[in-house]
C-alpha atoms as a PDB file:
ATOM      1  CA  UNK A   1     114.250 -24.256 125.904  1.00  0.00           C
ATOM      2  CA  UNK A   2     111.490 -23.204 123.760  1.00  0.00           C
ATOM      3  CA  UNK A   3     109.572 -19.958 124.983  1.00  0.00           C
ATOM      4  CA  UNK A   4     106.224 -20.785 122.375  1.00  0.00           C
ATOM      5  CA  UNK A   5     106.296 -24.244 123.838  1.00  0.00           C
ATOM      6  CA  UNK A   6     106.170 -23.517 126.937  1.00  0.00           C
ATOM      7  CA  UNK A   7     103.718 -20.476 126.754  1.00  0.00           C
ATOM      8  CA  UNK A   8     101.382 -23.355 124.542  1.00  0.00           C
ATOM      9  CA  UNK A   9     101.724 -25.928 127.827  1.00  0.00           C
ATOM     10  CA  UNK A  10     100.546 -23.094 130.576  1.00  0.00           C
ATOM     11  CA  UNK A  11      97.866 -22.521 128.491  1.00  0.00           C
ATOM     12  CA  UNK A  12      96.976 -26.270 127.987  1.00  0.00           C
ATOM     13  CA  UNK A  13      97.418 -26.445 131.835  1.00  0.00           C
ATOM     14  CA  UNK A  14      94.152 -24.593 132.462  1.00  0.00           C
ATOM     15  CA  UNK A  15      92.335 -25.640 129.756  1.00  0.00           C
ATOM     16  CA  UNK A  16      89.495 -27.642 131.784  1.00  0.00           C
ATOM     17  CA  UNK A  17      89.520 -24.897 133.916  1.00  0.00           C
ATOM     18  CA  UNK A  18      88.662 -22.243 131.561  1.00  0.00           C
ATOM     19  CA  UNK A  19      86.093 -24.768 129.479  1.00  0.00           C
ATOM     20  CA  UNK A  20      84.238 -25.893 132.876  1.00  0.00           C
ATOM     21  CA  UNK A  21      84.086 -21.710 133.909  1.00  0.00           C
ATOM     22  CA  UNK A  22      82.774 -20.974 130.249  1.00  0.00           C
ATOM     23  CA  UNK A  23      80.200 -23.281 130.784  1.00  0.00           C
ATOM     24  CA  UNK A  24      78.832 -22.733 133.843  1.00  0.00           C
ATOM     25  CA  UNK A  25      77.651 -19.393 133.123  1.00  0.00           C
ATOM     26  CA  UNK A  26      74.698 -21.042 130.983  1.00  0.00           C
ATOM     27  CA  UNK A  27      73.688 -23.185 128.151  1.00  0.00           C
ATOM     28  CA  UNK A  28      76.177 -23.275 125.555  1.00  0.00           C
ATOM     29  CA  UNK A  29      77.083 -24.369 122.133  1.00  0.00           C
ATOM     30  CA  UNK A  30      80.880 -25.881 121.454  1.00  0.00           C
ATOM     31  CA  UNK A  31      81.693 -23.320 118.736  1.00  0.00           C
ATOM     32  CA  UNK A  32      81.097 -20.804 120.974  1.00  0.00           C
ATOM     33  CA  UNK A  33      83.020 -22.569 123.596  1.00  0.00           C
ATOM     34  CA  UNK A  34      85.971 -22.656 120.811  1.00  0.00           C
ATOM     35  CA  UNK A  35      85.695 -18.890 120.109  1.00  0.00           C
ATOM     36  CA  UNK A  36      85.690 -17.710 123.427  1.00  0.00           C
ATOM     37  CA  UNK A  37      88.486 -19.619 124.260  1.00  0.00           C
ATOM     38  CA  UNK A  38      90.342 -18.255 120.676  1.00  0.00           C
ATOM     39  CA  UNK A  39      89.477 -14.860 121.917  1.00  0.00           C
ATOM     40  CA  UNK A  40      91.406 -14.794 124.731  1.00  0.00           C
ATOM     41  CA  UNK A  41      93.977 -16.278 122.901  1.00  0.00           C
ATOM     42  CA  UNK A  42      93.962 -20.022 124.158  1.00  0.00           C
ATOM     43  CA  UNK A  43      94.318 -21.675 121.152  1.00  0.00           C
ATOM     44  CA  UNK A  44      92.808 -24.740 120.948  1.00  0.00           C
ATOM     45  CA  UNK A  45      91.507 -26.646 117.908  1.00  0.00           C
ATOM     46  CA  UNK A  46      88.598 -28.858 117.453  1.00  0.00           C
ATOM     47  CA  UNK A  47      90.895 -32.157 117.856  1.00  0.00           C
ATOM     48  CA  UNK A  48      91.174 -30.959 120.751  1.00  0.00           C
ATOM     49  CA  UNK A  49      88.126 -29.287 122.202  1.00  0.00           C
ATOM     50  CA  UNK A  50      86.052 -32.189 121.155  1.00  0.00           C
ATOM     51  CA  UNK A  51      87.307 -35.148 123.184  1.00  0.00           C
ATOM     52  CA  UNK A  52      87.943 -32.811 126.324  1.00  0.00           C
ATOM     53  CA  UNK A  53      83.870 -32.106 126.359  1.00  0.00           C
ATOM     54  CA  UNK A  54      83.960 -36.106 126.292  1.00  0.00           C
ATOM     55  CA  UNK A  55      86.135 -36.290 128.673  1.00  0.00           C
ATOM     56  CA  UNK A  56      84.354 -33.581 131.080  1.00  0.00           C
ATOM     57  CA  UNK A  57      80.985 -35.523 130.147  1.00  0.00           C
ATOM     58  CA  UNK A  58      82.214 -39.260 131.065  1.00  0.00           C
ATOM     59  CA  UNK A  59      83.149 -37.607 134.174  1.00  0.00           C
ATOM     60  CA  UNK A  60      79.931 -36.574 135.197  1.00  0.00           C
ATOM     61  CA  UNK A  61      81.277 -32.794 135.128  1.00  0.00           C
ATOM     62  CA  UNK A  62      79.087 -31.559 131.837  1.00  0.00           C
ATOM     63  CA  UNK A  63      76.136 -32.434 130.243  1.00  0.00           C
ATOM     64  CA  UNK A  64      74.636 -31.943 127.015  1.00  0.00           C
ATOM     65  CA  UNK A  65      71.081 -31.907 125.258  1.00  0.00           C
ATOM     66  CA  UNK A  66      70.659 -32.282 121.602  1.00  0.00           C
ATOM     67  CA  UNK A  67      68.451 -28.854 120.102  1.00  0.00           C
ATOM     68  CA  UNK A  68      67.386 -29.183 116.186  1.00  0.00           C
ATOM     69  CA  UNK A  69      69.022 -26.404 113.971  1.00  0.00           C
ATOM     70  CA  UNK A  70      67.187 -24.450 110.911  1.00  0.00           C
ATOM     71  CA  UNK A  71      70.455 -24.578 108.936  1.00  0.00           C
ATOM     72  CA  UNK A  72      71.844 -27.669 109.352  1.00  0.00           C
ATOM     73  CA  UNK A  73      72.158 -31.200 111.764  1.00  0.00           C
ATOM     74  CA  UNK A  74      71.480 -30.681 115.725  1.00  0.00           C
ATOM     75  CA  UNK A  75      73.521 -29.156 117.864  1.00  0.00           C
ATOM     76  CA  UNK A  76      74.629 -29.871 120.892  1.00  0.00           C
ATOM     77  CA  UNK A  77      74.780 -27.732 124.357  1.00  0.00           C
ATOM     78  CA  UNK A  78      76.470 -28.193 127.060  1.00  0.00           C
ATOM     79  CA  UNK A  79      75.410 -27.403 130.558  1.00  0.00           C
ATOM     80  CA  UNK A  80      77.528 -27.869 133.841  1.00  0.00           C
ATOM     81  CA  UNK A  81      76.018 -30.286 136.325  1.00  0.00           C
ATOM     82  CA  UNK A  82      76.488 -29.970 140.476  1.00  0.00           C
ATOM     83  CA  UNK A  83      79.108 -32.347 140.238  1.00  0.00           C
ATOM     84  CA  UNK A  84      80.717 -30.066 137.867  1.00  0.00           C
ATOM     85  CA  UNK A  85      80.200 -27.191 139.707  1.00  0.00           C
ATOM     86  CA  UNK A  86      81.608 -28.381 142.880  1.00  0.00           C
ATOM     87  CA  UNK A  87      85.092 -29.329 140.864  1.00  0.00           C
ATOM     88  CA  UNK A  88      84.935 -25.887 139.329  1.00  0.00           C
ATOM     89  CA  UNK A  89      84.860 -24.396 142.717  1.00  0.00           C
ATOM     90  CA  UNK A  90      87.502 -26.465 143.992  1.00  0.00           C
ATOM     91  CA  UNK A  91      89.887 -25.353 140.765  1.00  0.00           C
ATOM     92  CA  UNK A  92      88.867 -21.813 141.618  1.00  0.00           C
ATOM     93  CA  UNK A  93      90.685 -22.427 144.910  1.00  0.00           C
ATOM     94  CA  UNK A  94      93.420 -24.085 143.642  1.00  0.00           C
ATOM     95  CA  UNK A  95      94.106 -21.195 140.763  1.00  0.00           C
ATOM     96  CA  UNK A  96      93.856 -18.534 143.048  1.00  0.00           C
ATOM     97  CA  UNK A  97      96.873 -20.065 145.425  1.00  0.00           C
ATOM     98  CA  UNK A  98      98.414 -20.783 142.332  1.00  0.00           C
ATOM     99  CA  UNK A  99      97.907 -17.065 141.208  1.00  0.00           C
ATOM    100  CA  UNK A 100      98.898 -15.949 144.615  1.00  0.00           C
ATOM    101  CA  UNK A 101     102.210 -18.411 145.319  1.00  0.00           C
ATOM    102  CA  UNK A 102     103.257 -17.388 141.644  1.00  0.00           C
ATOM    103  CA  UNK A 103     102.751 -13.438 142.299  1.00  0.00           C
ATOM    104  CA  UNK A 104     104.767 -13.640 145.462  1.00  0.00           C
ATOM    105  CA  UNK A 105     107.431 -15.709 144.098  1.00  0.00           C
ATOM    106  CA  UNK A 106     107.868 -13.274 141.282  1.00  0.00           C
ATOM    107  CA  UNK A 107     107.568  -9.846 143.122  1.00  0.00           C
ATOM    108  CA  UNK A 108     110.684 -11.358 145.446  1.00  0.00           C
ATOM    109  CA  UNK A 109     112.807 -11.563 142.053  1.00  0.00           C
ATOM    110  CA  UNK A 110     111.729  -8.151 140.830  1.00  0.00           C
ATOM    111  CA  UNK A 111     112.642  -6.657 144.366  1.00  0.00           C
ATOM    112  CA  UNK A 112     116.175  -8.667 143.985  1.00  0.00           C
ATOM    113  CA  UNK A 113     116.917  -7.492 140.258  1.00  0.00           C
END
Protein backbone atom coordinates (compact mmCIF):
# COMPACT_ATOMS: atom_id res chain seq x y z
CA UNK A 1 0.00 0.00 0.00
CA UNK A 2 1.05 3.42 -0.72
CA UNK A 3 1.57 5.72 2.46
CA UNK A 4 1.51 9.31 0.06
CA UNK A 5 -1.65 7.92 -1.43
CA UNK A 6 -3.31 7.38 1.24
CA UNK A 7 -2.18 10.50 3.31
CA UNK A 8 -3.43 12.51 -0.31
CA UNK A 9 -7.14 10.60 0.10
CA UNK A 10 -7.62 11.69 4.05
CA UNK A 11 -6.88 14.89 3.02
CA UNK A 12 -9.28 14.86 -0.04
CA UNK A 13 -11.79 13.34 2.49
CA UNK A 14 -12.28 16.68 4.26
CA UNK A 15 -11.83 18.83 1.63
CA UNK A 16 -15.55 20.36 1.58
CA UNK A 17 -15.21 20.48 5.04
CA UNK A 18 -12.27 22.62 5.33
CA UNK A 19 -13.47 24.90 2.06
CA UNK A 20 -17.17 25.38 3.59
CA UNK A 21 -15.25 26.35 7.33
CA UNK A 22 -12.83 28.76 5.33
CA UNK A 23 -15.65 30.38 4.03
CA UNK A 24 -17.86 30.95 6.54
CA UNK A 25 -15.70 33.13 8.45
CA UNK A 26 -16.45 36.01 5.78
CA UNK A 27 -16.31 37.15 2.27
CA UNK A 28 -13.68 35.54 0.42
CA UNK A 29 -11.75 35.36 -2.74
CA UNK A 30 -10.81 31.63 -4.29
CA UNK A 31 -7.05 32.31 -4.32
CA UNK A 32 -7.17 32.91 -0.96
CA UNK A 33 -9.31 29.94 -0.42
CA UNK A 34 -6.38 27.96 -2.40
CA UNK A 35 -3.61 29.41 -0.16
CA UNK A 36 -5.08 28.81 2.98
CA UNK A 37 -5.78 25.49 2.18
CA UNK A 38 -1.81 25.12 0.69
CA UNK A 39 -0.80 26.48 4.00
CA UNK A 40 -1.90 23.94 6.00
CA UNK A 41 -0.64 21.68 3.66
CA UNK A 42 -3.88 20.35 1.83
CA UNK A 43 -2.79 20.41 -1.45
CA UNK A 44 -5.19 21.05 -3.80
CA UNK A 45 -4.87 22.59 -7.28
CA UNK A 46 -7.09 24.81 -9.20
CA UNK A 47 -8.58 21.71 -11.30
CA UNK A 48 -9.65 20.97 -8.44
CA UNK A 49 -10.72 23.83 -6.23
CA UNK A 50 -12.66 25.27 -9.05
CA UNK A 51 -15.42 22.76 -9.79
CA UNK A 52 -15.79 21.93 -5.93
CA UNK A 53 -16.92 25.87 -5.40
CA UNK A 54 -19.39 24.75 -8.34
CA UNK A 55 -20.27 22.03 -6.82
CA UNK A 56 -20.83 23.73 -3.20
CA UNK A 57 -22.73 26.59 -5.26
CA UNK A 58 -25.26 24.21 -7.32
CA UNK A 59 -25.93 22.93 -3.98
CA UNK A 60 -27.18 25.90 -2.53
CA UNK A 61 -24.21 25.67 0.16
CA UNK A 62 -22.06 28.93 -1.23
CA UNK A 63 -22.68 31.86 -2.97
CA UNK A 64 -20.78 34.27 -4.84
CA UNK A 65 -20.94 38.05 -6.04
CA UNK A 66 -18.90 39.34 -8.83
CA UNK A 67 -16.55 42.71 -7.40
CA UNK A 68 -14.55 44.68 -10.34
CA UNK A 69 -10.67 44.51 -9.86
CA UNK A 70 -8.08 47.57 -10.56
CA UNK A 71 -5.59 45.06 -12.02
CA UNK A 72 -7.31 42.84 -13.96
CA UNK A 73 -11.06 40.95 -14.85
CA UNK A 74 -13.63 40.63 -11.74
CA UNK A 75 -13.31 38.56 -9.15
CA UNK A 76 -15.37 36.51 -7.58
CA UNK A 77 -16.26 35.98 -3.64
CA UNK A 78 -17.72 33.55 -2.10
CA UNK A 79 -19.96 33.78 0.89
CA UNK A 80 -21.64 30.80 2.82
CA UNK A 81 -25.42 30.87 2.79
CA UNK A 82 -27.81 29.37 5.89
CA UNK A 83 -28.17 26.39 4.01
CA UNK A 84 -24.51 26.16 4.02
CA UNK A 85 -24.11 26.89 7.37
CA UNK A 86 -26.45 24.40 8.70
CA UNK A 87 -24.37 21.49 6.63
CA UNK A 88 -21.21 22.97 8.06
CA UNK A 89 -22.55 22.50 11.48
CA UNK A 90 -23.72 19.16 10.87
CA UNK A 91 -19.94 18.13 9.44
CA UNK A 92 -18.64 19.78 12.59
CA UNK A 93 -20.54 17.03 14.42
CA UNK A 94 -19.70 14.41 12.35
CA UNK A 95 -15.67 15.34 12.45
CA UNK A 96 -15.60 15.64 15.95
CA UNK A 97 -17.01 11.80 16.49
CA UNK A 98 -14.81 11.03 13.84
CA UNK A 99 -11.88 12.80 15.75
CA UNK A 100 -13.07 11.24 18.91
CA UNK A 101 -13.85 7.33 17.62
CA UNK A 102 -10.34 7.65 15.83
CA UNK A 103 -8.45 8.98 19.13
CA UNK A 104 -9.92 6.19 21.18
CA UNK A 105 -9.31 3.56 18.74
CA UNK A 106 -5.71 4.57 18.56
CA UNK A 107 -4.86 5.25 22.31
CA UNK A 108 -6.19 1.33 22.82
CA UNK A 109 -3.24 0.25 20.33
CA UNK A 110 -0.66 2.49 21.95
CA UNK A 111 -1.72 1.07 25.48
CA UNK A 112 -1.40 -2.63 23.77
CA UNK A 113 2.12 -1.98 22.04
Amino acid sequence: MNLENTQVQMRKGILEFCILGIIARGEIYSSDILEELTSAKIMVVDGTLYPLLTRLKNAGLVEYRWVESDSGPPRKYFTITETGKTFLEQLQLTWDELVSSTQQIIQKSKLTA
